[in-house]
Protein backbone atom coordinates (compact mmCIF):
# COMPACT_ATOMS: atom_id res chain seq x y z
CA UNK A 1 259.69 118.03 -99.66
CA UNK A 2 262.69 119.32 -101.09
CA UNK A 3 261.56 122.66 -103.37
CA UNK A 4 263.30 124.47 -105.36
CA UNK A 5 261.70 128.16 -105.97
CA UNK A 6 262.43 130.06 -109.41
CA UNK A 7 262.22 133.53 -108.03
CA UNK A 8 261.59 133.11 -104.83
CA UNK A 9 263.27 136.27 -104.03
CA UNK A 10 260.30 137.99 -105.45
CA UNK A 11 257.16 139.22 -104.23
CA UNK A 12 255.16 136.69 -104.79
CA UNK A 13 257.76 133.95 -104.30
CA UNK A 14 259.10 135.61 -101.01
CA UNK A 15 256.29 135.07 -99.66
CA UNK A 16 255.98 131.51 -100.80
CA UNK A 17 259.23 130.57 -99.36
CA UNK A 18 257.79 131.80 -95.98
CA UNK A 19 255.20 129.22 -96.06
CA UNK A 20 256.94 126.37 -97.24
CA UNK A 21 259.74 126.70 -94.33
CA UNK A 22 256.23 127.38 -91.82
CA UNK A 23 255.84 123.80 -93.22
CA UNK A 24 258.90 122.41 -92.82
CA UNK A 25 259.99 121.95 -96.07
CA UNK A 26 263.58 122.08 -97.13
CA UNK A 27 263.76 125.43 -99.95
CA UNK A 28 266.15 126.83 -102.19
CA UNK A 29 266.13 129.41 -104.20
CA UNK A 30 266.98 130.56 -107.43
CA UNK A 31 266.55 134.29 -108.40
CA UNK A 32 268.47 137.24 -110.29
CA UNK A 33 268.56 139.48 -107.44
CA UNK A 34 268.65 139.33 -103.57
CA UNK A 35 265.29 140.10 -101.53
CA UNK A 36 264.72 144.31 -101.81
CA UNK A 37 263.39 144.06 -98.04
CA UNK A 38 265.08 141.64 -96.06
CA UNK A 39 268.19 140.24 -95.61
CA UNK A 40 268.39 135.97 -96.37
CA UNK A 41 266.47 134.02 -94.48
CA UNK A 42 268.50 131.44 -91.93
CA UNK A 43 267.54 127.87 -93.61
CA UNK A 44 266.83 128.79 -97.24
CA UNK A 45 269.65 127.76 -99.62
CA UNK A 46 270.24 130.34 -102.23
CA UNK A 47 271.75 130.48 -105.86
CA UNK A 48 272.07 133.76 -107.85
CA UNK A 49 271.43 133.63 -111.39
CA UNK A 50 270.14 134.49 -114.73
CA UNK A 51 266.76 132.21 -115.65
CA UNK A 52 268.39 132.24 -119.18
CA UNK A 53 271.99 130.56 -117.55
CA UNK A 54 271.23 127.30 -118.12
CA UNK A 55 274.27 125.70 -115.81
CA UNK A 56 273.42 127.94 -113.19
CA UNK A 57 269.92 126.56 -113.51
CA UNK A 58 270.72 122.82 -114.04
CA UNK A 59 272.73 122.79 -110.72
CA UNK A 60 269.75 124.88 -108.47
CA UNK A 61 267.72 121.86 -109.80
CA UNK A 62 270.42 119.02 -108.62
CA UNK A 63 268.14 117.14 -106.32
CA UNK A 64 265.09 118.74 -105.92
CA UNK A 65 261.57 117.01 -105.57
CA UNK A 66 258.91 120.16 -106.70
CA UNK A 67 259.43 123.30 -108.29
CA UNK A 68 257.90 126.15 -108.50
CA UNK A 69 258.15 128.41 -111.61
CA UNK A 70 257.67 132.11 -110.97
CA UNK A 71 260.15 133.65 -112.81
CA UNK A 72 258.82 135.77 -115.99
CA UNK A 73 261.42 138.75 -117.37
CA UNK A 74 258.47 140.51 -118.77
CA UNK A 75 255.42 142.26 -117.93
CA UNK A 76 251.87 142.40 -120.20
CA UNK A 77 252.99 145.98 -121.26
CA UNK A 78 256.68 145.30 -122.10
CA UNK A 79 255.87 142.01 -123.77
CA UNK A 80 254.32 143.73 -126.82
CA UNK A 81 256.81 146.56 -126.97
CA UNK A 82 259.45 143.02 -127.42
CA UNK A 83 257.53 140.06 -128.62
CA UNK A 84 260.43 138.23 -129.39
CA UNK A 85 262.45 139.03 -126.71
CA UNK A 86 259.20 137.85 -124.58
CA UNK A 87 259.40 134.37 -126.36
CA UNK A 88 263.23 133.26 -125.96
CA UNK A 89 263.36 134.53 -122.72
CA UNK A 90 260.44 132.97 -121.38
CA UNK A 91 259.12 130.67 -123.58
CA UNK A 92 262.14 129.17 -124.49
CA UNK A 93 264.20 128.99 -121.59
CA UNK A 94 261.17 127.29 -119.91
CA UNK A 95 261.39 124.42 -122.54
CA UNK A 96 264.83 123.96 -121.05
CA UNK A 97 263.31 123.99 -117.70
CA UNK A 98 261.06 120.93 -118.47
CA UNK A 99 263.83 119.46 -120.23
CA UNK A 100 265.73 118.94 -117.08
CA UNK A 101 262.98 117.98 -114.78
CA UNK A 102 262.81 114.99 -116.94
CA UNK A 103 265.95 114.45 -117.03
CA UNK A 104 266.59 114.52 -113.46
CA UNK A 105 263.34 112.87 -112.51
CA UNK A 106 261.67 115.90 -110.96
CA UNK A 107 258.34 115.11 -109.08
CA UNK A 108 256.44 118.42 -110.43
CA UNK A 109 256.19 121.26 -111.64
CA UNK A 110 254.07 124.01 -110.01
CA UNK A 111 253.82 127.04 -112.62
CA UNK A 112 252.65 130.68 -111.84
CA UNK A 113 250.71 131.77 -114.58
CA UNK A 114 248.19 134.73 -115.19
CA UNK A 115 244.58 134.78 -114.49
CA UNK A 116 244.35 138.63 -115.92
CA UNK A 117 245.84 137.68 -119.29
CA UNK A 118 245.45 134.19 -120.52
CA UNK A 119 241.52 134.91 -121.05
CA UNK A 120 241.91 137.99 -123.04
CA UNK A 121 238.47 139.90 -123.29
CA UNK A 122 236.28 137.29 -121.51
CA UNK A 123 232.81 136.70 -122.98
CA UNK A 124 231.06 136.12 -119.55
CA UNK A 125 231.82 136.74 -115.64
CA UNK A 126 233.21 135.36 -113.37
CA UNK A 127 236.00 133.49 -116.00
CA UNK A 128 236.24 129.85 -114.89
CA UNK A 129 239.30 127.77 -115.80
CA UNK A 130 237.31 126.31 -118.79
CA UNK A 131 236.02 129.80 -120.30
CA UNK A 132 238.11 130.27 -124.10
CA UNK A 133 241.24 131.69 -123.74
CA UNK A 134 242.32 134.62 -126.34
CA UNK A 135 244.94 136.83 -125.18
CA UNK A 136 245.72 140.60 -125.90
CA UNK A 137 249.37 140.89 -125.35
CA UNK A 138 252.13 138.44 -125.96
CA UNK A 139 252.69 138.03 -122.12
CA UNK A 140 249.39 135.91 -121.92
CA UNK A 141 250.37 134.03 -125.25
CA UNK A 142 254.04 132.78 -123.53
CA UNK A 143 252.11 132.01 -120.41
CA UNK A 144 249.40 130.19 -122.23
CA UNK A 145 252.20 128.22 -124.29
CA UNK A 146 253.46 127.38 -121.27
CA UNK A 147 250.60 125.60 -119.87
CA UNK A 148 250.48 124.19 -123.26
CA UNK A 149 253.75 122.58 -123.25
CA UNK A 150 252.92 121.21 -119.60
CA UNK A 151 250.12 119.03 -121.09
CA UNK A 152 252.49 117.73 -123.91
CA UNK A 153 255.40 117.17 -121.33
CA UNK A 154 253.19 114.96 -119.32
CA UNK A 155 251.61 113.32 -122.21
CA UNK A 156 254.60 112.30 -123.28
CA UNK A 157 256.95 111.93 -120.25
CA UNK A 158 254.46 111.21 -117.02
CA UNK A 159 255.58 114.82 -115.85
CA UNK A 160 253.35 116.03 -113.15
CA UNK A 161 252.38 119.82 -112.45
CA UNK A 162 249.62 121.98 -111.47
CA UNK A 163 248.82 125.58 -112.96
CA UNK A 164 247.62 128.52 -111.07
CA UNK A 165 246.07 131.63 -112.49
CA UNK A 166 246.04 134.42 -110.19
CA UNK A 167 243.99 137.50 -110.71
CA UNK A 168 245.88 140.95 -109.24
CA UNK A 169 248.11 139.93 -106.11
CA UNK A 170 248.96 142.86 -104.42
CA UNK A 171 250.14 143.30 -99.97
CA UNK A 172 253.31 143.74 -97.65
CA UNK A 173 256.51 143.72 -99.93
CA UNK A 174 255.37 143.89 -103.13
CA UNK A 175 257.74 146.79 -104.99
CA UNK A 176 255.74 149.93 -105.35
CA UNK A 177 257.63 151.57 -107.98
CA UNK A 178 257.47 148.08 -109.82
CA UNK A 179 255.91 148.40 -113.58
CA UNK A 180 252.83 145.92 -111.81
CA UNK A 181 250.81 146.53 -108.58
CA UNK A 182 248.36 149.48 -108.46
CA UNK A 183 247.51 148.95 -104.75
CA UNK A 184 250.79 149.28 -103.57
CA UNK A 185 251.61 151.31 -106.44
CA UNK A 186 249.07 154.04 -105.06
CA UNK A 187 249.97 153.54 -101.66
CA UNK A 188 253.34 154.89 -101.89
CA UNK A 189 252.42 157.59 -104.14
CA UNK A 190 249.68 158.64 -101.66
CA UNK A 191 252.09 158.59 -98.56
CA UNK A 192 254.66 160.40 -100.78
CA UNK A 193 252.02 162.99 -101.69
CA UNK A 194 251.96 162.53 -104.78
CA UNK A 195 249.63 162.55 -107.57
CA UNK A 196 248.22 159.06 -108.93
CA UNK A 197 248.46 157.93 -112.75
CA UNK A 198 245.53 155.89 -113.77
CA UNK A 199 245.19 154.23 -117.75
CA UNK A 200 241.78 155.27 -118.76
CA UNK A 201 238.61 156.51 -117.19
CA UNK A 202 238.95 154.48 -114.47
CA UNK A 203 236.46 151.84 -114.71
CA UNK A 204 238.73 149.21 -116.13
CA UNK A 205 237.28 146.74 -113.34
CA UNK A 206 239.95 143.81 -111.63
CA UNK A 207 240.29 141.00 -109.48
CA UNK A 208 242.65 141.79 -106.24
CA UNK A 209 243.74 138.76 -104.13
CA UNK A 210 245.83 139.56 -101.33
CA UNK A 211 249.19 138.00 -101.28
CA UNK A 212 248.93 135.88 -97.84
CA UNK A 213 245.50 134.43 -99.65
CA UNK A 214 247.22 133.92 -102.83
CA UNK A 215 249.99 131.80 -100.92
CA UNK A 216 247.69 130.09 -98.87
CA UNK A 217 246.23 128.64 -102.57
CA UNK A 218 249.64 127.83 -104.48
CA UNK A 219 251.01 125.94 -101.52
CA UNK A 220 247.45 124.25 -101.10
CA UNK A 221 247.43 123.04 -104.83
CA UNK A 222 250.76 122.48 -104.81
CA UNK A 223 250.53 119.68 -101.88
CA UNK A 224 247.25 117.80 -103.16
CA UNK A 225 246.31 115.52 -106.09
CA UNK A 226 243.03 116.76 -107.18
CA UNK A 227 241.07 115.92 -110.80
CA UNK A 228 242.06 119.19 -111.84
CA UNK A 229 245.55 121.11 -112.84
CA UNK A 230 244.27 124.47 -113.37
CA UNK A 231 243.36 126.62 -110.48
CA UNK A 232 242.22 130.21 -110.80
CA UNK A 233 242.97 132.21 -107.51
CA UNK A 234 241.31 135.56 -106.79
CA UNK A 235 238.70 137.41 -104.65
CA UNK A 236 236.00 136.39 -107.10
CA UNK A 237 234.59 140.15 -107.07
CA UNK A 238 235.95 142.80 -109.77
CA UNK A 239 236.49 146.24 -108.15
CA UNK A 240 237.01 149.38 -110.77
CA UNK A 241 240.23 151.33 -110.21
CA UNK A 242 237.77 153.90 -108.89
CA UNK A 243 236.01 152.31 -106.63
CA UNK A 244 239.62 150.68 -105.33
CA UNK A 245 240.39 154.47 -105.12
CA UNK A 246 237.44 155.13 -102.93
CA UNK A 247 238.61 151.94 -100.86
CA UNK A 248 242.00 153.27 -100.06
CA UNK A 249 241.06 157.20 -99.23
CA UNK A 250 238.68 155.68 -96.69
CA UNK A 251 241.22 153.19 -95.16
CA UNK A 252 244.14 155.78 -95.08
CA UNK A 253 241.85 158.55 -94.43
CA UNK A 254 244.13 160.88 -97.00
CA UNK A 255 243.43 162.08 -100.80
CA UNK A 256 245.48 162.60 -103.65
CA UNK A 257 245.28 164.13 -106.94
CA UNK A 258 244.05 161.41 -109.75
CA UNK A 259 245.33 162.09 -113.34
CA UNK A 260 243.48 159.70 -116.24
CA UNK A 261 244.97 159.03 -119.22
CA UNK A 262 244.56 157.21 -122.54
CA UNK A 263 243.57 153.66 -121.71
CA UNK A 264 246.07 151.17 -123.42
CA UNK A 265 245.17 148.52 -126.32
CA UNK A 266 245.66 145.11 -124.31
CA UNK A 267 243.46 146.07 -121.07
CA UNK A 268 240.82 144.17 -121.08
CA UNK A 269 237.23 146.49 -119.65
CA UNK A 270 236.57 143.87 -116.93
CA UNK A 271 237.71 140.94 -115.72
CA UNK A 272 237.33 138.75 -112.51
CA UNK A 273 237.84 134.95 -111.37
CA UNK A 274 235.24 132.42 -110.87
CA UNK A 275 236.98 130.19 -107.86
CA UNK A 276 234.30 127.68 -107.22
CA UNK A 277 236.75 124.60 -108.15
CA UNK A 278 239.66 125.87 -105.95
CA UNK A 279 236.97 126.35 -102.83
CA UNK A 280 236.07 122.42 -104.12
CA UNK A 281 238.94 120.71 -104.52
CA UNK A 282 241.34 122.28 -102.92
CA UNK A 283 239.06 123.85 -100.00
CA UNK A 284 240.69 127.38 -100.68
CA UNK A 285 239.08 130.22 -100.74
CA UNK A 286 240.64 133.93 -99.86
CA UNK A 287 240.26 135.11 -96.48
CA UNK A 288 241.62 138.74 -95.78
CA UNK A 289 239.23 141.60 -97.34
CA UNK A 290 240.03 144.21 -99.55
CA UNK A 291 239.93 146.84 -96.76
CA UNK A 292 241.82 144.90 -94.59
CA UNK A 293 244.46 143.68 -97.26
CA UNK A 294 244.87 147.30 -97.87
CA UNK A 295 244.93 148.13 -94.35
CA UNK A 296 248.42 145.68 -93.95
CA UNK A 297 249.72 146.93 -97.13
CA UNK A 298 249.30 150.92 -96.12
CA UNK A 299 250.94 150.07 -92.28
CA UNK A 300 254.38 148.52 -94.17
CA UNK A 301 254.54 151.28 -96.68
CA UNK A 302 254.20 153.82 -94.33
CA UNK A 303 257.29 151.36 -92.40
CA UNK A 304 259.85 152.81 -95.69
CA UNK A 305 260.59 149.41 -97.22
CA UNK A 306 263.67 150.85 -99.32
CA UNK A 307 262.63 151.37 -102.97
């Protein structure tokens, strides 16, 4: 399979390039920025780029069979201080992006979008894929749109894709001083010894998949033709920020000063993944704990990936 990955110098798509050269496949990848942890991999052709360049874009896409959309310039919190900005440069530039899958007779599409957002304030637990989706911030409106414009695209040009909605990835390389993340966020704060920021009271209660697990499920989905293109991916459990608190003093065996604050307008109270159909159809489910996830994540941190 020749795959193209839109930021796949990321943390999430890192990680997926690992696993699709584990597989054999050929990769290249198009991102803003070079890996923060690594140097380039031996076997993964690279282009450097702006999402929003469109003939930078056009020629990462010259003869590629899959690709896999992970790039997003905004975050739930910085989408509503920018709504527009949020739109054309994610919304818009990702019409482009189907534009020229058709035209070049791209396979599919495999898009990243957000299990946390797209659902809004959920009326039941665990959210399945078919639960109403009403988002809080504009972040899960442009990734909602998104999936949107999938379904049209295919209805009206065969295009093929699958969309996953992962709860809260979090493990080795994922930037702690990032604007996302509280695991690793707290983890380098902690071995800093520093104090740790929480939005709330915190029982705001989450979904954290580790990022091997979350892999394991794109690359799954993104390899099979199943009745379904909408996969949530999670741990299926919701863990409050205190209890993930509790999680990590035990596994790193240190403490650190907690300072709440006021809780902000688009978190949701609680929200976690129902995963049933992935563990059916795609015979995924996540394998690595939360203590043990946590565990991996505390050993690299402590390791002084640069910041």
């Amino acid at each position: 399979m020749k795959a193209l990955v839109l930021g796949g110098n990321g943390f999430i798509g890192s990680h997926l390039t690992d696993r699709l050269l584990a597989e054999g496949h050929d990769v290249r990848v198009f991102d803003k920025y070079e890996e923060r942890c690594r140097p380039p991999l031996r076997g993964v052709d690279y282009h450097l780029g702006d999402f929003g360049n469109r003939g930078l874009l056009a020629e990462a896409l010259r003869g590629r069979e899959v690709v896999y959309h992970l790039v997003w310039n905004t975050v739930p919190k910085t989408s509503n201080d920018d709504a527009f900005f949020d739109v054309s440069s994610n919304l818009a530039d990702t019409l482009f992006l189907l534009d020229e899958c058709i035209r070049r007779e791209i396979g599919r599409i495999v898009f990243i979008s957000s299990g946390g957002t797209v659902y809004g304030n959920p009326r039941s637990l665990p959210v399945s894929e078919e639960s109403p989706t009403e988002p809080l911030c504009s972040y899960g409106i442009t990734k909602l749109a998104v999936e949107k414009y999938l379904a049209l695209y295919r209805h009206l040009h065969g295009l093929e894709y699958v969309i996953l909605r992962p709860s809260n990835p979090y493990g080795i390389r994922q930037n702690p001083l990032g604007a996302q993340g509280a695991v690793s966020v707290f983890l380098w704060r902690l071995a800093r010894g520093e104090s740790l920021d929480i939005w709330g009271d915190g029982s705001v209660v989450r979904d954290y998949v580790f990022i091997e697990d979350l892999v394991d499920g794109i690359y799954r989905a993104s390899v099979s033709r199943t009745p379904s293109g909408i996969f949530n991916l999670g741990s299926g459990r919701g863990i409050s920020l205190n209890q993930l608190l509790s999680v990590i003093r035990t596994v790193t065996g240190r403490e650190a000063a907690v300072r709440y604050s006021g809780g902000r307008r688009f978190d949701v109270p609680e929200i976690y993944l129902d995963i049933e159909r992935a563990r059916r159809e795609l015979g995924w489910e996540p394998a690595t704990s939360l203590e043990d996830g946590i565990g991996q994540t505390w050993r690299q941190i402590l390791e002084a990936c640069r910041p």
